[in-house]
C-alpha atoms as a PDB file:
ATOM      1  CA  UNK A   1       0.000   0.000   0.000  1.00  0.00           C
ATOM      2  CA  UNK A   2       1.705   3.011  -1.239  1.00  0.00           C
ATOM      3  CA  UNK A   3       0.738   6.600   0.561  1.00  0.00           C
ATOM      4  CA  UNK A   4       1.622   9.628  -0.966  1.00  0.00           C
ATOM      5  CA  UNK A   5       2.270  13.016   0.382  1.00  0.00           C
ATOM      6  CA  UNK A   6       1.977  16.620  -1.077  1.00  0.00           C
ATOM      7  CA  UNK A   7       2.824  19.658   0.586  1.00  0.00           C
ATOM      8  CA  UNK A   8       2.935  23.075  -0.116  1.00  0.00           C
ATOM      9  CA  UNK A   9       2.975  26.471   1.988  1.00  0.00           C
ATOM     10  CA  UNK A  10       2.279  30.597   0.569  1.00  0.00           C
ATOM     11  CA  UNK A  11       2.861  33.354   2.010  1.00  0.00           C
ATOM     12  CA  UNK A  12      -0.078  36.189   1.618  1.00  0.00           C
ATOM     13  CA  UNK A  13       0.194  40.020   2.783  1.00  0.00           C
ATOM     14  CA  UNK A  14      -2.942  39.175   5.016  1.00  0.00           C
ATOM     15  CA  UNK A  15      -3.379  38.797   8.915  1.00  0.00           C
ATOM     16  CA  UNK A  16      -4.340  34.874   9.824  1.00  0.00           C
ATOM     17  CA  UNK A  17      -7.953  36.325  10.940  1.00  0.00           C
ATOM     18  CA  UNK A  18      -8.460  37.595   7.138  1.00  0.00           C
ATOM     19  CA  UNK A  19      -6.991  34.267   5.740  1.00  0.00           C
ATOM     20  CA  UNK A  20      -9.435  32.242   7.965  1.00  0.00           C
ATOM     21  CA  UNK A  21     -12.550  34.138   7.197  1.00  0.00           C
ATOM     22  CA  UNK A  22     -11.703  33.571   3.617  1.00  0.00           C
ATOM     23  CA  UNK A  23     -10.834  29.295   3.846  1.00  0.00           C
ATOM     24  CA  UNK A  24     -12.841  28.048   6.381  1.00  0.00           C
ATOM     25  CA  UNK A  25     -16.050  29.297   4.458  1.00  0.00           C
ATOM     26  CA  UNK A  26     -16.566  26.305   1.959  1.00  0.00           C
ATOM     27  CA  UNK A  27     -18.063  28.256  -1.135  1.00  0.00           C
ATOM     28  CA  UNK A  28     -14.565  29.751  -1.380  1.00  0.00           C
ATOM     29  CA  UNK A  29     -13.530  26.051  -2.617  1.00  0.00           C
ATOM     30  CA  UNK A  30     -15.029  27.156  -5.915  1.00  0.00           C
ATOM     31  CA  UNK A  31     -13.600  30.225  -6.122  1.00  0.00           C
ATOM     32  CA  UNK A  32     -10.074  28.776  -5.995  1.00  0.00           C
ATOM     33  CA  UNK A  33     -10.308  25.688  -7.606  1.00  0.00           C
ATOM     34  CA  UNK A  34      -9.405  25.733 -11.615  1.00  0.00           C
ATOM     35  CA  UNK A  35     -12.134  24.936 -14.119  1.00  0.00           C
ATOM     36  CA  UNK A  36     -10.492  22.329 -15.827  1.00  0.00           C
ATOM     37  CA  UNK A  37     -11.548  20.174 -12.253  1.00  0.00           C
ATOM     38  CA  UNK A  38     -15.026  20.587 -13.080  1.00  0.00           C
ATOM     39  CA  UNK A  39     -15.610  21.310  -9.592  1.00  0.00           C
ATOM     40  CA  UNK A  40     -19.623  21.906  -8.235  1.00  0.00           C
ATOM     41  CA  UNK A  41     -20.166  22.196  -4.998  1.00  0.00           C
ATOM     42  CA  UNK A  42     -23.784  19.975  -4.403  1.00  0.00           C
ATOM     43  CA  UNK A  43     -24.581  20.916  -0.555  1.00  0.00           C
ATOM     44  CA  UNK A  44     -22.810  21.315   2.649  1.00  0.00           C
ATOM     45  CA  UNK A  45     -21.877  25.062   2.596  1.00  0.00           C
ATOM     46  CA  UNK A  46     -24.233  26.783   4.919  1.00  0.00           C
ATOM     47  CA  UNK A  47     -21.897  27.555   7.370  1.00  0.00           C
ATOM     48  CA  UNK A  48     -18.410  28.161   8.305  1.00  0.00           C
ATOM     49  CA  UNK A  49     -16.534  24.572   9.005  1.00  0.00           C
ATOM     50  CA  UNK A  50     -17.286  23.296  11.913  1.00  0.00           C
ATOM     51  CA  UNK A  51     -15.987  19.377  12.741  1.00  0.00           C
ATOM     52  CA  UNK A  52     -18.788  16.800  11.637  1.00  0.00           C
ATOM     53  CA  UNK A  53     -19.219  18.937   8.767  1.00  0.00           C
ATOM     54  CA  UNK A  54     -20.032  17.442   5.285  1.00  0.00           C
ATOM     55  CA  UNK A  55     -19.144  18.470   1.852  1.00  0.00           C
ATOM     56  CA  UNK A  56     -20.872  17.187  -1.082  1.00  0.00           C
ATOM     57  CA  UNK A  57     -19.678  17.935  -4.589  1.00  0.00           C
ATOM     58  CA  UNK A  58     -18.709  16.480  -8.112  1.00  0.00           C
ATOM     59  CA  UNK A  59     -15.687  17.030 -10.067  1.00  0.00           C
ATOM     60  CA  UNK A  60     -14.642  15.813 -13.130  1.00  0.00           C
ATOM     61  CA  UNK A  61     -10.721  15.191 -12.908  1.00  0.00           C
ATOM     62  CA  UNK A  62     -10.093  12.789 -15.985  1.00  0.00           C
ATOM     63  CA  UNK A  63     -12.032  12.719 -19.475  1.00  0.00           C
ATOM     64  CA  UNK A  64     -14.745  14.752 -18.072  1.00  0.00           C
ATOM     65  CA  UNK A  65     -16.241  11.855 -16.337  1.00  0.00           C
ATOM     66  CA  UNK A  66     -18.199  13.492 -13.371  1.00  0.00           C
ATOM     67  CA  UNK A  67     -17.806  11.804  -9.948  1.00  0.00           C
ATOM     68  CA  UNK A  68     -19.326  12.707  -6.748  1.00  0.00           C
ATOM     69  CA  UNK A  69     -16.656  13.400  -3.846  1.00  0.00           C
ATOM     70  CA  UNK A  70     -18.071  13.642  -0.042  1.00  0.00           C
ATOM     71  CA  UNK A  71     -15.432  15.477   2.399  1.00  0.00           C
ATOM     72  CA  UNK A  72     -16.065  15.731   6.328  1.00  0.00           C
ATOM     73  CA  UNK A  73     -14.725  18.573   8.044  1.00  0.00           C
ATOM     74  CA  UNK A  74     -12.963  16.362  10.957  1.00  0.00           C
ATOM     75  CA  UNK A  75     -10.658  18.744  13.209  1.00  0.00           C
ATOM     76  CA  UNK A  76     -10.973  22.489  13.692  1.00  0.00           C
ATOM     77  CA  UNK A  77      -9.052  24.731  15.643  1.00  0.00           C
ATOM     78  CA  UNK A  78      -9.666  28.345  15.202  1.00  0.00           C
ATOM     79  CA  UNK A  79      -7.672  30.361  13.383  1.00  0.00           C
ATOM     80  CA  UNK A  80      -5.104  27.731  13.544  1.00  0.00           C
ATOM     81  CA  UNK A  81      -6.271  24.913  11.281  1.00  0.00           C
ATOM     82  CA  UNK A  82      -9.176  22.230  10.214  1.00  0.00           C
ATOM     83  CA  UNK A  83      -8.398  18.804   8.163  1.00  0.00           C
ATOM     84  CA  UNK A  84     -11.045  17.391   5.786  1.00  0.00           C
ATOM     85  CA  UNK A  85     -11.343  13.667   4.938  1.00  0.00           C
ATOM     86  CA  UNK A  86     -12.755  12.119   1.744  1.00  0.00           C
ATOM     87  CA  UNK A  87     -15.713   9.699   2.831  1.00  0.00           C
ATOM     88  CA  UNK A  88     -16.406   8.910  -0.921  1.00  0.00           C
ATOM     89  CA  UNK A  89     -14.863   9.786  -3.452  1.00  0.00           C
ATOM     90  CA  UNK A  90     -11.945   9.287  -6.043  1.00  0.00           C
ATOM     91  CA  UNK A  91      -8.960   8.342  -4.056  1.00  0.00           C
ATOM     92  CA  UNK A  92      -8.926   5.446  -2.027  1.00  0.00           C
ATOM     93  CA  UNK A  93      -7.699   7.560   0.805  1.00  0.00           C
ATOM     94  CA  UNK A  94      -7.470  10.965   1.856  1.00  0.00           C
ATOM     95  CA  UNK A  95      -6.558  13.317   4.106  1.00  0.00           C
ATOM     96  CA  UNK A  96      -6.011  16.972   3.611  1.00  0.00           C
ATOM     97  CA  UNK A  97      -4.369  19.503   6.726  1.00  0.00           C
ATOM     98  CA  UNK A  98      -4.677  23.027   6.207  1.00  0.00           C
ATOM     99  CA  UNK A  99      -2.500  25.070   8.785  1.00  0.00           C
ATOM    100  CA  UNK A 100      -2.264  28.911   9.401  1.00  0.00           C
ATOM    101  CA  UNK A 101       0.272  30.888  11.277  1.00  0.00           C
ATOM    102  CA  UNK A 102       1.109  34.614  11.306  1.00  0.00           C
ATOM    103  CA  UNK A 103       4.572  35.328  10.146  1.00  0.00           C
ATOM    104  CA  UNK A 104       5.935  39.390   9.602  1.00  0.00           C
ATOM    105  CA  UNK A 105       4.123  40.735   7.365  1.00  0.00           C
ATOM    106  CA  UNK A 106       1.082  38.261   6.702  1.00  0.00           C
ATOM    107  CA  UNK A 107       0.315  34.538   6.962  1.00  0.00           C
ATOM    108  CA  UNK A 108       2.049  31.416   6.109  1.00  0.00           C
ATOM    109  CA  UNK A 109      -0.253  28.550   4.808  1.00  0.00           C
ATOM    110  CA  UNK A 110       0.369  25.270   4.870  1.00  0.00           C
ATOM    111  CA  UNK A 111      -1.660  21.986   3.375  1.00  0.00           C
ATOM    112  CA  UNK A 112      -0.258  18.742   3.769  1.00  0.00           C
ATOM    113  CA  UNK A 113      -2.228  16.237   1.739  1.00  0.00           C
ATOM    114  CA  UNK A 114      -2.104  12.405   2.903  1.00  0.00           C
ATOM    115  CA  UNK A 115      -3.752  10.059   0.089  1.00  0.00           C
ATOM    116  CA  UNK A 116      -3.815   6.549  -1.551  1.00  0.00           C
ATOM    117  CA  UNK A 117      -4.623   5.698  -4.956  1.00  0.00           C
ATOM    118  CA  UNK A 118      -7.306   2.873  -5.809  1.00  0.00           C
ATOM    119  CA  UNK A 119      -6.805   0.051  -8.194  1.00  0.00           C
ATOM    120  CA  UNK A 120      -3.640  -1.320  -6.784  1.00  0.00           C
ATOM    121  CA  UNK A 121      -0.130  -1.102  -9.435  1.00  0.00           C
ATOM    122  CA  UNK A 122      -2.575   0.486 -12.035  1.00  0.00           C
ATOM    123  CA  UNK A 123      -3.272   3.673  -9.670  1.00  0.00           C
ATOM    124  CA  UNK A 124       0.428   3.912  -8.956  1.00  0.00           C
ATOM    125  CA  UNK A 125       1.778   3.454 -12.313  1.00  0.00           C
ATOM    126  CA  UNK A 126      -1.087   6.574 -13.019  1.00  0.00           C
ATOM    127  CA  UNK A 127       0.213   8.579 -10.509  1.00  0.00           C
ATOM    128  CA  UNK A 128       2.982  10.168 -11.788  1.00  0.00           C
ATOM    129  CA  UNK A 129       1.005  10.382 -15.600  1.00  0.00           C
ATOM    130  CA  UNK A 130      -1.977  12.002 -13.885  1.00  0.00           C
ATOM    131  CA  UNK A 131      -2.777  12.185 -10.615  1.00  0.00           C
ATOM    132  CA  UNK A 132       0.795  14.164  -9.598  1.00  0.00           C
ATOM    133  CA  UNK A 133       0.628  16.664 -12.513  1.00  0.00           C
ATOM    134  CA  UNK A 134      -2.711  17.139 -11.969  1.00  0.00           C
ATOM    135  CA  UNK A 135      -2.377  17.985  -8.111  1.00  0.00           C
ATOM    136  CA  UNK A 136       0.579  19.985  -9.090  1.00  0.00           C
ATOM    137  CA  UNK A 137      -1.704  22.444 -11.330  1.00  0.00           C
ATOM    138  CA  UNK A 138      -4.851  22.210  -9.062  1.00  0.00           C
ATOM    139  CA  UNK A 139      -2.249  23.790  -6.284  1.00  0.00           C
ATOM    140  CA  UNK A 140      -0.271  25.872  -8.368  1.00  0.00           C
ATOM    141  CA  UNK A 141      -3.721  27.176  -9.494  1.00  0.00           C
ATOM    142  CA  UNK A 142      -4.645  27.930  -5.949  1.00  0.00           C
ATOM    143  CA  UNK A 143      -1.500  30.007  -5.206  1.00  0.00           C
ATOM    144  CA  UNK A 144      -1.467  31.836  -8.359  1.00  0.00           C
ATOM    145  CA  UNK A 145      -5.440  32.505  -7.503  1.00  0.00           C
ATOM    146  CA  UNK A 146      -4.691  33.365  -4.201  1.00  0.00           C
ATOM    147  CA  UNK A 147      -2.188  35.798  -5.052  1.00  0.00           C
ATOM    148  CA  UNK A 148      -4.107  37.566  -7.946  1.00  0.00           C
ATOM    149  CA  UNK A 149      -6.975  38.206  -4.803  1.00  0.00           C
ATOM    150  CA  UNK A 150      -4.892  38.898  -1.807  1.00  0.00           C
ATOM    151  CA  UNK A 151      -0.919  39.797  -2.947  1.00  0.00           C
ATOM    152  CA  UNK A 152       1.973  38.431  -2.223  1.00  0.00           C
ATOM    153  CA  UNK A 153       4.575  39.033   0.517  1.00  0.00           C
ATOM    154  CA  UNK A 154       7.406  37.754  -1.913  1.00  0.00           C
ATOM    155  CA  UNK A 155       6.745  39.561  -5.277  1.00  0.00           C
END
């Protein structure tokens, strides 16, 4: 069983309360997710995240095929960070950290994404044709969106 990791931390001119208002409401997921995901969030975005939260939407990562992904909202700690968990969905595991801590001049994010393909040697011989790249430009997405909204503290 093979469990990958990806990681990746930005820097915005923001303070950490400003940065938390803006990614623990979950119709913000849309806003800085790329198109090519065809991302639609279905239900679960009432509310800032609270644990025992549920997520409901469909994306389309691969040929356009649309597949429903659940997420539960599992940890929260104001202001400092929340995790979400795929209950159902396209990996076969998955478990996504999202940290925040003030740093001079802004915030320093962090995600640290746990996850496990399904279908055995097939999903690991896909990984590094397409599920890698494509997390690589769903998060390189993010930052670029995230800068483009808020600045950056590096320019």
């Amino acid at each position: 069983m093979k469990i990958y990791t990806k990681s990746c931390t930005q820097q915005l001119p923001m303070s950490v309360d400003q940065a938390w208002d803006f990614l623990s409401d979950p119709k913000n997921l849309q806003v800085i997710t790329p198109d090519f995901m065809g991302f639609n969030i279905i239900s679960g975005t009432d509310r800032s995240i609270f644990p025992g939260q549920i997520i409901e939407y469909t994306v389309a990562p691969v040929l356009g095929l649309k597949m429903q992904w659940v997420t539960e909202i599992t940890h929260v700690i104001d202001k400092q960070y929340f995790v979400d968990e795929q209950r159902f969905g396209p990996y076969a595991f998955w478990h996504h950290k999202h940290f925040l801590k003030a740093i001079p001049g802004g915030v320093e994010m962090e995600d640290i994404i746990h996850y496990k393909l399904p279908m055995g040697i097939l999903g690991q011989l896909a990984h590094p044709l397409l599920v890698q790249p494509k997390l690589d430009a769903i998060f390189d997405y993010r930052r670029e969106k995230l800068t483009l909204l808020f600045g950056s503290i590096n320019p």
